[in-house]
C-alpha atoms as a PDB file:
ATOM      1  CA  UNK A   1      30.143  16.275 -34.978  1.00  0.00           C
ATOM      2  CA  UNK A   2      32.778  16.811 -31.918  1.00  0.00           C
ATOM      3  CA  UNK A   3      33.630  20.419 -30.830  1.00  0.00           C
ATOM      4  CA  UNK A   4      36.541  21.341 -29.913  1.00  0.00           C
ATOM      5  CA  UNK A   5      35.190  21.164 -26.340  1.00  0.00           C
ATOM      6  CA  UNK A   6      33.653  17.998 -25.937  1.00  0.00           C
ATOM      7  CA  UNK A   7      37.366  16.545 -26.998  1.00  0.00           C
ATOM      8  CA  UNK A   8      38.468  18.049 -23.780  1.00  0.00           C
ATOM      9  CA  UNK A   9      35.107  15.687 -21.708  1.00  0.00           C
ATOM     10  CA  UNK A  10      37.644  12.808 -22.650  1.00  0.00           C
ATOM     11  CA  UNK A  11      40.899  12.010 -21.265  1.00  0.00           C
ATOM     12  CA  UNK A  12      42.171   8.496 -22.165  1.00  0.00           C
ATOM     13  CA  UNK A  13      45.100   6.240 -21.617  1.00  0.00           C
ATOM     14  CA  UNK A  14      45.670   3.905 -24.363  1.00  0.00           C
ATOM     15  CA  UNK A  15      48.083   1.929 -22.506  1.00  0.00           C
ATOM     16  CA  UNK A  16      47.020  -0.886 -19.732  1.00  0.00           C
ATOM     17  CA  UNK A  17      50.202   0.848 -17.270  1.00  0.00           C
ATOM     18  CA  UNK A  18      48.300  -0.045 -14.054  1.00  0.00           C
ATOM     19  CA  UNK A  19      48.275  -3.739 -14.415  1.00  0.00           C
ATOM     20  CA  UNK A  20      45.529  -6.428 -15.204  1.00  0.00           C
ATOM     21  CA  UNK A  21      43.429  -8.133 -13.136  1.00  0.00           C
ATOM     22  CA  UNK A  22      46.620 -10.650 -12.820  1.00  0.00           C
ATOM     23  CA  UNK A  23      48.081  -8.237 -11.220  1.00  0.00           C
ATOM     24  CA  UNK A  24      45.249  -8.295  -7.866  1.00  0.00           C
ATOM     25  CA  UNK A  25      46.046 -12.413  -8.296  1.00  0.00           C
ATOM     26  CA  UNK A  26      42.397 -12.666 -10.329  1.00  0.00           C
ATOM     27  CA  UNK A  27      41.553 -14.737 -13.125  1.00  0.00           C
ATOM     28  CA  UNK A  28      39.934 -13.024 -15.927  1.00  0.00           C
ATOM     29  CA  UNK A  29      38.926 -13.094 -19.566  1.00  0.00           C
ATOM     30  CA  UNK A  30      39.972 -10.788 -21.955  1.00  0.00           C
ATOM     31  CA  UNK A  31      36.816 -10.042 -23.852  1.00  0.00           C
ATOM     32  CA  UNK A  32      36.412  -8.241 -27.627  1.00  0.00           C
ATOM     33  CA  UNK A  33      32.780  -6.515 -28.313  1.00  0.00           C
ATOM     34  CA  UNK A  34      31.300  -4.964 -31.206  1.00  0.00           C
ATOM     35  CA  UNK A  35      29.362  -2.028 -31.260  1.00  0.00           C
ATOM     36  CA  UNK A  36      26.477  -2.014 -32.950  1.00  0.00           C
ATOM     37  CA  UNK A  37      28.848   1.389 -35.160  1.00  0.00           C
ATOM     38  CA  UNK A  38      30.946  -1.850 -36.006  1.00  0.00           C
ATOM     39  CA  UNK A  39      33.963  -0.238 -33.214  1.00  0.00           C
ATOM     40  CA  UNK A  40      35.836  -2.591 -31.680  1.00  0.00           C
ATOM     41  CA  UNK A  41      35.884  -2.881 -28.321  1.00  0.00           C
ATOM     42  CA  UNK A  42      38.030  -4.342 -24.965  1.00  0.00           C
ATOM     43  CA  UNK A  43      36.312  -5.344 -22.005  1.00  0.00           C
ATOM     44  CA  UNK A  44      38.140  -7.531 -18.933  1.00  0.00           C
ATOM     45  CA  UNK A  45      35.605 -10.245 -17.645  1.00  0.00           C
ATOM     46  CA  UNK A  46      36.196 -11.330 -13.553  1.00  0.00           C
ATOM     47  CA  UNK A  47      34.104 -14.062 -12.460  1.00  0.00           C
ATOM     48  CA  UNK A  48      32.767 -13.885  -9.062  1.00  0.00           C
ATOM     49  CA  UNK A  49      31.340 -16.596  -6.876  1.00  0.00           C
ATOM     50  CA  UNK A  50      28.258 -18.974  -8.283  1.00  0.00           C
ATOM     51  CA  UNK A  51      24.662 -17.024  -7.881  1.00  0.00           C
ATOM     52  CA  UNK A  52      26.335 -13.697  -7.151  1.00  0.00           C
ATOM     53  CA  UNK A  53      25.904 -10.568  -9.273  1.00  0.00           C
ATOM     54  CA  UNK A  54      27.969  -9.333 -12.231  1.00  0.00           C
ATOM     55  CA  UNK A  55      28.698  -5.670 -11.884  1.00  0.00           C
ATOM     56  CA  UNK A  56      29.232  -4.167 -15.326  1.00  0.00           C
ATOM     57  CA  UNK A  57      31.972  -1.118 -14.433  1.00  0.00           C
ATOM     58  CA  UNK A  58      31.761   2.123 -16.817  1.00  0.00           C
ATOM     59  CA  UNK A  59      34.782   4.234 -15.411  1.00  0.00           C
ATOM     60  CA  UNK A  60      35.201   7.971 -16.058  1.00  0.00           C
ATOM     61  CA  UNK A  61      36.189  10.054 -18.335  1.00  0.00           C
ATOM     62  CA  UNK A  62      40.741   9.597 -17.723  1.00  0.00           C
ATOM     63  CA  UNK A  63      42.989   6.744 -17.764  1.00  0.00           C
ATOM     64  CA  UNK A  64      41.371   3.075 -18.553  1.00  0.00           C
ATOM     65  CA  UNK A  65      40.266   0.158 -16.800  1.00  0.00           C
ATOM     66  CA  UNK A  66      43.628  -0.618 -15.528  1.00  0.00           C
ATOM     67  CA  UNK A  67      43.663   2.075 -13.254  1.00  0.00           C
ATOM     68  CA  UNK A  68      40.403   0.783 -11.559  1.00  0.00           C
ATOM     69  CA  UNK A  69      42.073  -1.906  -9.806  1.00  0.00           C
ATOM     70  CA  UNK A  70      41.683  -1.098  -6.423  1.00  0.00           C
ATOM     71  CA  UNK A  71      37.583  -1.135  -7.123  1.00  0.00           C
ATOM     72  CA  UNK A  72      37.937  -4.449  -8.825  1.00  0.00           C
ATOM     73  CA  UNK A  73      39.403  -6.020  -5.617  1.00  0.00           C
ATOM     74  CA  UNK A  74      36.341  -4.063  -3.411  1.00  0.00           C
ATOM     75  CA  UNK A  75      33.970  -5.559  -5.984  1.00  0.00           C
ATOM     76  CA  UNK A  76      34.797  -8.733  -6.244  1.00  0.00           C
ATOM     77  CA  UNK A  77      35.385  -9.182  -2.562  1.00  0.00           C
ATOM     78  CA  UNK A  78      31.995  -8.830  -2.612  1.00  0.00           C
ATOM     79  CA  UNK A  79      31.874 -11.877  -4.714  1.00  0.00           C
ATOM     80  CA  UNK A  80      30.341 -10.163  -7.415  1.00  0.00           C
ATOM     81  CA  UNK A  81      31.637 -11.090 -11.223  1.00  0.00           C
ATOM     82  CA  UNK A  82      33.031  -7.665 -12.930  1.00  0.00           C
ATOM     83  CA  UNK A  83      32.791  -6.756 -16.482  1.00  0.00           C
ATOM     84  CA  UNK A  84      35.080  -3.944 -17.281  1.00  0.00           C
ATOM     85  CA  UNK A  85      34.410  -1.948 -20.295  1.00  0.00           C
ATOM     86  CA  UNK A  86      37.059   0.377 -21.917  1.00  0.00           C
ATOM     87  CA  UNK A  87      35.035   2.620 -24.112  1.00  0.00           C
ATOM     88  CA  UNK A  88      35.716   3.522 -27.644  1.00  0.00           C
ATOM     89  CA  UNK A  89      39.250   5.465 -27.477  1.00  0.00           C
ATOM     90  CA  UNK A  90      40.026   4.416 -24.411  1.00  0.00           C
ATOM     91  CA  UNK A  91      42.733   1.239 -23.399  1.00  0.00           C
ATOM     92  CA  UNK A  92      42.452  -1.214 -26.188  1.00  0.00           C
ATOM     93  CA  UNK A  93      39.381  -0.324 -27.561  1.00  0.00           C
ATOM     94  CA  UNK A  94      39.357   1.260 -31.468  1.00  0.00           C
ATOM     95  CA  UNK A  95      37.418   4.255 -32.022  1.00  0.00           C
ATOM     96  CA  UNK A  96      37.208   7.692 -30.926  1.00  0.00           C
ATOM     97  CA  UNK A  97      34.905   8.625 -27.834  1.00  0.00           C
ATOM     98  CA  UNK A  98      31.594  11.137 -28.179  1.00  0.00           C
ATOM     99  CA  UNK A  99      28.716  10.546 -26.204  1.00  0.00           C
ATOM    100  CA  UNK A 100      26.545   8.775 -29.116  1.00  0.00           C
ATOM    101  CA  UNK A 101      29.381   6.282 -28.629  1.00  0.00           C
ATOM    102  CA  UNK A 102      29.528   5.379 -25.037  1.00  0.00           C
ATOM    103  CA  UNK A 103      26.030   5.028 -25.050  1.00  0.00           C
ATOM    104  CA  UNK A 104      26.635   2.106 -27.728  1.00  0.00           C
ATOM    105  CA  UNK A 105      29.418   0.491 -26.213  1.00  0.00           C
ATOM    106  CA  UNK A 106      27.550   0.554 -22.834  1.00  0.00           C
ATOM    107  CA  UNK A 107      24.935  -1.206 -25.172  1.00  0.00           C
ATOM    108  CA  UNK A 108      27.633  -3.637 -26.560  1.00  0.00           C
ATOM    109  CA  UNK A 109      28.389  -4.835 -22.769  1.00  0.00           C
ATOM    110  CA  UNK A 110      24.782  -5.679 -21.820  1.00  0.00           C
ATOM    111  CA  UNK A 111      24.338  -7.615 -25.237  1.00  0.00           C
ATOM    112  CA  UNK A 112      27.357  -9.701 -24.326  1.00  0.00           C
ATOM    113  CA  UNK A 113      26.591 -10.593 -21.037  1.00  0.00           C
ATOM    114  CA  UNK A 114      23.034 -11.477 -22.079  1.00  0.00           C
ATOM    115  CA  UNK A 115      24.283 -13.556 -24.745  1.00  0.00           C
ATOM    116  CA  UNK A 116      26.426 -15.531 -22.423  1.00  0.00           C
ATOM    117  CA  UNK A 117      23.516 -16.231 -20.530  1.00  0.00           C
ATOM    118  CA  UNK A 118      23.166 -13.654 -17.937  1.00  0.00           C
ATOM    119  CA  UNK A 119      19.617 -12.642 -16.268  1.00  0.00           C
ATOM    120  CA  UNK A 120      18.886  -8.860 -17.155  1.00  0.00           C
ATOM    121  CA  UNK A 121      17.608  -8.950 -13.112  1.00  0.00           C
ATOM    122  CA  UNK A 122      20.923 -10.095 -12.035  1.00  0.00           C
ATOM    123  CA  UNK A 123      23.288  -7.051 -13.809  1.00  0.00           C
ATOM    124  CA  UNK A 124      24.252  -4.134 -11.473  1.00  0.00           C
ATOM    125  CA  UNK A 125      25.585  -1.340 -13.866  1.00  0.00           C
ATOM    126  CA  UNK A 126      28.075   0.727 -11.659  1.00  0.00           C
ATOM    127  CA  UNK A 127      29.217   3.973 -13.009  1.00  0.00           C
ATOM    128  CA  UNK A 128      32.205   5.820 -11.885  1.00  0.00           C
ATOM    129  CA  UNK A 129      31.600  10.101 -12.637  1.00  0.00           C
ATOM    130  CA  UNK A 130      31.082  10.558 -16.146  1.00  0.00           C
ATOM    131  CA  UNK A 131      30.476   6.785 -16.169  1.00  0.00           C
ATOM    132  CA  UNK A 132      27.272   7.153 -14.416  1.00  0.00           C
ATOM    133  CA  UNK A 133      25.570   8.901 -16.587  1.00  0.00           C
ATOM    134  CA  UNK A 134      26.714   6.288 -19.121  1.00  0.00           C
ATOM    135  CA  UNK A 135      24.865   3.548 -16.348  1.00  0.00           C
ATOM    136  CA  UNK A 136      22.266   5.630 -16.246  1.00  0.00           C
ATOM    137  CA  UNK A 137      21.374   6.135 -19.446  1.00  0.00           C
ATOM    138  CA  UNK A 138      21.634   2.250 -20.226  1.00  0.00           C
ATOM    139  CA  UNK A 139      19.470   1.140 -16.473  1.00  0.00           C
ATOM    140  CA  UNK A 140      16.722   3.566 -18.359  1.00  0.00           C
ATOM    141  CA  UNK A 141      16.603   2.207 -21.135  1.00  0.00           C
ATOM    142  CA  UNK A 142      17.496  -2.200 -20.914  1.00  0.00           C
ATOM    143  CA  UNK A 143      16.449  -4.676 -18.504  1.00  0.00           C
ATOM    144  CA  UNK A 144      19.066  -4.573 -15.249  1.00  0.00           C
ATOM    145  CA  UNK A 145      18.675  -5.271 -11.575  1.00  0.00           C
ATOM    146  CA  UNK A 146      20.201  -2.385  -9.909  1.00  0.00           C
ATOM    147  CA  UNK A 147      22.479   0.861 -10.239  1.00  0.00           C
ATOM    148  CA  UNK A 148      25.141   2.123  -8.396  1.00  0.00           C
ATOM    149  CA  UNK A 149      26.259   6.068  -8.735  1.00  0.00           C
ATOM    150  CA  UNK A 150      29.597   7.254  -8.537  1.00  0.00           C
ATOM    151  CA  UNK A 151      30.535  10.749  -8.141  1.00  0.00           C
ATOM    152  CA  UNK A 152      27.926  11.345 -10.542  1.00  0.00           C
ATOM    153  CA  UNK A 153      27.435  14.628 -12.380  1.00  0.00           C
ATOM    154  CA  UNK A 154      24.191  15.723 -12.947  1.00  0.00           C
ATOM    155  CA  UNK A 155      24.769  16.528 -16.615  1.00  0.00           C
ATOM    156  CA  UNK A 156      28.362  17.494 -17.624  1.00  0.00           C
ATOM    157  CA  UNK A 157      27.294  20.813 -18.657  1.00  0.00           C
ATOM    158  CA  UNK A 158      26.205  22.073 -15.541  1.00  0.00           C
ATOM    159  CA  UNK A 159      29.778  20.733 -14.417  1.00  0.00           C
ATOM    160  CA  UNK A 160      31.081  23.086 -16.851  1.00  0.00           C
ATOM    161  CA  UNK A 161      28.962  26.053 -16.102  1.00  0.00           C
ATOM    162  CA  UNK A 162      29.743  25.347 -11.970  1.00  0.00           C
ATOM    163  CA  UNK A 163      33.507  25.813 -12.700  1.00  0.00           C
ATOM    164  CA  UNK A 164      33.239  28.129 -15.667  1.00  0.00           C
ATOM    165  CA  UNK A 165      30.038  30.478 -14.870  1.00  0.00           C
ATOM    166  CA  UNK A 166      31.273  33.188 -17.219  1.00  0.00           C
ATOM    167  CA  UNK A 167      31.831  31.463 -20.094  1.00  0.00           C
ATOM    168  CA  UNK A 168      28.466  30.455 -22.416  1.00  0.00           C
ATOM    169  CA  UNK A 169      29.567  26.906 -22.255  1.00  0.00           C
ATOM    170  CA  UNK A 170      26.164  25.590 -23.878  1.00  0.00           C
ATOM    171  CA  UNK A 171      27.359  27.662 -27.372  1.00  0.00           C
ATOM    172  CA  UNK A 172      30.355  25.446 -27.511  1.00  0.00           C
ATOM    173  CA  UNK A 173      29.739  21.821 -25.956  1.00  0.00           C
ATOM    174  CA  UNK A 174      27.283  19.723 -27.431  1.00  0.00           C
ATOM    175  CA  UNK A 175      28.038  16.938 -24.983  1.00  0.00           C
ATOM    176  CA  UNK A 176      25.492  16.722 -22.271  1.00  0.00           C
ATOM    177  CA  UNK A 177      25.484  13.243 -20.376  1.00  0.00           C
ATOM    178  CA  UNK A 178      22.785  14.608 -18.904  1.00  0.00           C
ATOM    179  CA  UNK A 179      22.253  11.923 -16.048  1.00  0.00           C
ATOM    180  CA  UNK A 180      19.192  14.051 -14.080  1.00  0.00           C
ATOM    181  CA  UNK A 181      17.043  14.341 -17.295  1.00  0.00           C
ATOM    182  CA  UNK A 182      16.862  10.068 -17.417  1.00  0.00           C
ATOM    183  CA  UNK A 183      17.425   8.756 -13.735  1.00  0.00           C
ATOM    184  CA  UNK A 184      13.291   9.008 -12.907  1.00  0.00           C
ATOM    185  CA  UNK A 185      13.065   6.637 -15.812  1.00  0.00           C
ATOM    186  CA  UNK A 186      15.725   4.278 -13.683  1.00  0.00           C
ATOM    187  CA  UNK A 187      13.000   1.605 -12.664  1.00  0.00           C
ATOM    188  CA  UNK A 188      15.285  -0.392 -10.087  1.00  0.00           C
ATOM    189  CA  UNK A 189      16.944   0.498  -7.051  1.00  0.00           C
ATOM    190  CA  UNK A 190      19.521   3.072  -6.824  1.00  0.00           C
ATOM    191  CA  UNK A 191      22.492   3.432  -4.897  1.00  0.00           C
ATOM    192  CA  UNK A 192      24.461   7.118  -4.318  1.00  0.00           C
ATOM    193  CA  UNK A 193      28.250   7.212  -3.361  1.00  0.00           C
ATOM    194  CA  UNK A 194      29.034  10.990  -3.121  1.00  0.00           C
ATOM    195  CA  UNK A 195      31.611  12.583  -0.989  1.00  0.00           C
ATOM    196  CA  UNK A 196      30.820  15.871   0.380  1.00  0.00           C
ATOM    197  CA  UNK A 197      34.080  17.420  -0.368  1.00  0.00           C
ATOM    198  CA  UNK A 198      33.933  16.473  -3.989  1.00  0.00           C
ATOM    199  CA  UNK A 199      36.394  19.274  -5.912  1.00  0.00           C
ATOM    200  CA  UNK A 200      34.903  18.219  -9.392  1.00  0.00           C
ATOM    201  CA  UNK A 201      31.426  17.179  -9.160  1.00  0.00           C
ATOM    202  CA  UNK A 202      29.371  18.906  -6.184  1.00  0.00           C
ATOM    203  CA  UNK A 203      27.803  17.409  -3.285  1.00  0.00           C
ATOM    204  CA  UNK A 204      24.449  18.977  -4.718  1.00  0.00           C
ATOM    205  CA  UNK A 205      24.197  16.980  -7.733  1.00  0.00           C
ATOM    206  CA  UNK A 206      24.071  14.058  -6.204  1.00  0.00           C
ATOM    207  CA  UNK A 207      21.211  15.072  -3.925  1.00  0.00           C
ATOM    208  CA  UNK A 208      19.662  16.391  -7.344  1.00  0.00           C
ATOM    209  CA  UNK A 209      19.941  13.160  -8.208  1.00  0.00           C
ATOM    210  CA  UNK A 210      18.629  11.557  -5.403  1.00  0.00           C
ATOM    211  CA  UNK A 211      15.505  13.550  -5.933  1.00  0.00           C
ATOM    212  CA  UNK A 212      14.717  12.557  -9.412  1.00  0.00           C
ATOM    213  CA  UNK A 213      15.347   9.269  -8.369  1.00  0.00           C
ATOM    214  CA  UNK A 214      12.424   6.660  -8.006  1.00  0.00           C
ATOM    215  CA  UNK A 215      12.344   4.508  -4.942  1.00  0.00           C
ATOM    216  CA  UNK A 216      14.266   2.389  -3.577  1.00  0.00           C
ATOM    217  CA  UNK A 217      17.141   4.742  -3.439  1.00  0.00           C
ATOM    218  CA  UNK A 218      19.995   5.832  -0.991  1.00  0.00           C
ATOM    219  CA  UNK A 219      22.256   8.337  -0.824  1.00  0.00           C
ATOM    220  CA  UNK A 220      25.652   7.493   0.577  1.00  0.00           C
ATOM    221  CA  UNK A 221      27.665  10.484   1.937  1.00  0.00           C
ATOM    222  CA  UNK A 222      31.607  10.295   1.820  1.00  0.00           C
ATOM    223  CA  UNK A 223      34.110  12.403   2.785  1.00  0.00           C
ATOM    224  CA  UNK A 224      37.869  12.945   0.769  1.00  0.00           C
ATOM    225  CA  UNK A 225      38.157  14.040  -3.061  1.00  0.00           C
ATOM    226  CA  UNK A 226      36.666  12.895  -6.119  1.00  0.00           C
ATOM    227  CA  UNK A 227      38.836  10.598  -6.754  1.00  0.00           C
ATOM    228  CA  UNK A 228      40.215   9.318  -3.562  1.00  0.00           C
ATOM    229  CA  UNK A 229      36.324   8.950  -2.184  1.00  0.00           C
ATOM    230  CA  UNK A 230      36.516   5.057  -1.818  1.00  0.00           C
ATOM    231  CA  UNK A 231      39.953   5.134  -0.399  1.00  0.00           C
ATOM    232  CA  UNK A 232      39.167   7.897   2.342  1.00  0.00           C
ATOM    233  CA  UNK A 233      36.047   6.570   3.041  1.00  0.00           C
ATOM    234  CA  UNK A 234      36.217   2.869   2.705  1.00  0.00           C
ATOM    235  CA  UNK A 235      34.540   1.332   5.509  1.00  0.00           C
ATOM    236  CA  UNK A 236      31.414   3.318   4.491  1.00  0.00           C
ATOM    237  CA  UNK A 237      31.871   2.452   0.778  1.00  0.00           C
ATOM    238  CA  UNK A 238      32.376  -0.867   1.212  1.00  0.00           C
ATOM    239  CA  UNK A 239      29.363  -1.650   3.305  1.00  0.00           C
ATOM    240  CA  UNK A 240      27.415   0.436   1.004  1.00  0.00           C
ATOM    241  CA  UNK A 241      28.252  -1.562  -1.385  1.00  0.00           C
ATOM    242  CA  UNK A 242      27.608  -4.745   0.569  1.00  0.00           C
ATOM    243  CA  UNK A 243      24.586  -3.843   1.672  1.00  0.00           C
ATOM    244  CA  UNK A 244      23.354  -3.112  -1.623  1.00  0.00           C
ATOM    245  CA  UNK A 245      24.014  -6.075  -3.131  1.00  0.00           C
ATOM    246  CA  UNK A 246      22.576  -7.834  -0.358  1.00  0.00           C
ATOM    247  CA  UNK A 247      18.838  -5.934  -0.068  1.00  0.00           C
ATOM    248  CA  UNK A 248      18.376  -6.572  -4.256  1.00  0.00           C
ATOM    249  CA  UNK A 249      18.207  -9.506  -3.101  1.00  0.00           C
ATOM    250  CA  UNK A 250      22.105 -10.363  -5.298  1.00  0.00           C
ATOM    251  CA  UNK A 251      24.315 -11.515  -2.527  1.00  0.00           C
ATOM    252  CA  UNK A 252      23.112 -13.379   0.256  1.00  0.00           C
END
C-alpha cells in the first residue's frame, strides 16, 4: 500500500502544457501500452535515422514528457529514435504511480519496442533522477545495450534522510528506488551525467554509483542545478552523450 509519504516521491502533470514533439518540428507516433497490471499507458515514439539507436527516456518524478523537450531535440540530434514513456499517473497515462508500477510500465516500453522489432542490443534506457533508478532496475533485469544516468539518486531514501537527517524517514516511506543495490547487476556499459552542484541529489551518489558499477563505465561531471545540468553544461553533455553512443558501437 502507498504511505502518505511515498505520495509526496511523485509529482505529476496530467496535462501535455509544454508541447509535443510537433512542437521541436519532429514527427512522432503517439503510442498506447499496456502494463502487464492491465494500466494504460502513453508513450511518444521519435524515429531517428536508419541503424541508429532508440533511447527509451524514463523522466523524473514532476511534470510529464512534454516538459522534456529540450532533451528530445539533444537526443535525436544525435540521430537516435526516442521512446518517451509517461508513467502510470503521469501525462496521459491511467493509473496511479508507486514504485511496483514504474517498474511495470518501464517493462511495458521494452515489450513494445521488442515487438516492433527492435534488437534488445540496440536499446539505450536513459533515466532522468528518479527515472534512473527506473533504467536501472529494467538494464538489470532485460536484454539492453547500454544505460545512461541522470542525476541519479542512489536510492530515494537516502535522498530523504540527506535532506531530512532527523526525521526516521525509513518508518514512514516504503518507497526505495534503490538504484545502488541493482546497478552491479547492470551488465552493459554505463554512462554518469552528474553535476557537482546538484541541490537535490548529491554529487556523492553518483560516484557511489560509479563504484558499484561494472565496467565499462564513466562518470561525467557537470556543473549548474539539478535540473538545469544539461542546459549549463551542454557542450559536455552533449558530447557525452555522443560519445557514448558512438563507443557501444550505436552511432557511427
Amino acid at each position: 500500500m502507498t504511505s502518505f509519504a511515498d505520495r509526496l516521491v511523485y509529482f505529476p502533470t496530467r496535462e501535455h502544457d509544454g508541447g509535443t514533439p510537433a512542437t521541436l518540428g519532429l514527427a512522432y507516433d503517439d503510442v498506447d501500452l499496456n502494463a502487464a497490471d492491465g494500466v494504460r499507458l502513453h508513450a511518444w515514439f521519435v524515429p531517428g535515422r536508419a541503424s541508429r539507436p532508440t533511447v527509451v527516456f524514463f523522466h523524473g518524478n514532476a511534470g510529464n514528457i512534454s516538459h522534456r523537450l529540450d532533451k528530445l531535440a539533444i537526443l535525436h540530434g544525435v540521430g537516435a529514435s526516442v521512446l518517451l514513456l509517461d508513467y502510470r499517473g503521469y501525462g496521459h497515462s491511467e493509473g496511479t504511480p508507486d514504485e511496483p508500477g514504474t517498474y511495470r510500465d518501464a517493462d511495458a516500453a521494452h515489450d513494445w519496442l521488442v515487438r516492433r522489432g527492435a534488437q534488445p542490443a540496440s536499446l539505450i534506457l536513459y533515466g532522468e533522477s528518479l527515472g534512473g533508478a527506473v533504467a536501472t532496475d529494467l538494464a538489470a533485469r532485460r536484454a539492453v545495450g547500454g544505460l545512461i544516468l541522470e542525476s541519479t539518486p542512489s536510492s530515494i531514501l537516502e535522498v530523504a534522510r540527506h535532506h531530512y537527517p532527523m526525521i526516521p524517514i525509513r518508518l514512514f516511506l516504503s518507497a526505495r528506488y534503490d538504484a545502488l543495490s541493482k546497478i552491479a547487476r547492470v551488465a552493459v556499459p554505463v554512462l554518469i551525467l552528474h553535476s557537482v552542484n546538484d541541490e537535490i541529489v548529491p554529487f556523492a551518489m553518483a560516484k557511489e554509483l560509479y563504484r558499484a558499477a561494472r565496467e565499462p563505465k564513466q562518470l561525467v561531471r557537470l556543473s549548474g542545478g539539478h535540473n538545469d545540468n544539461f542546459l549549463v553544461s551542454a557542450d559536455a553533455y552533449r558530447e557525452a552523450l555522443r560519445r557514448f553512443l558512438a563507443d557501444s558501437g550505436a552511432v557511427k
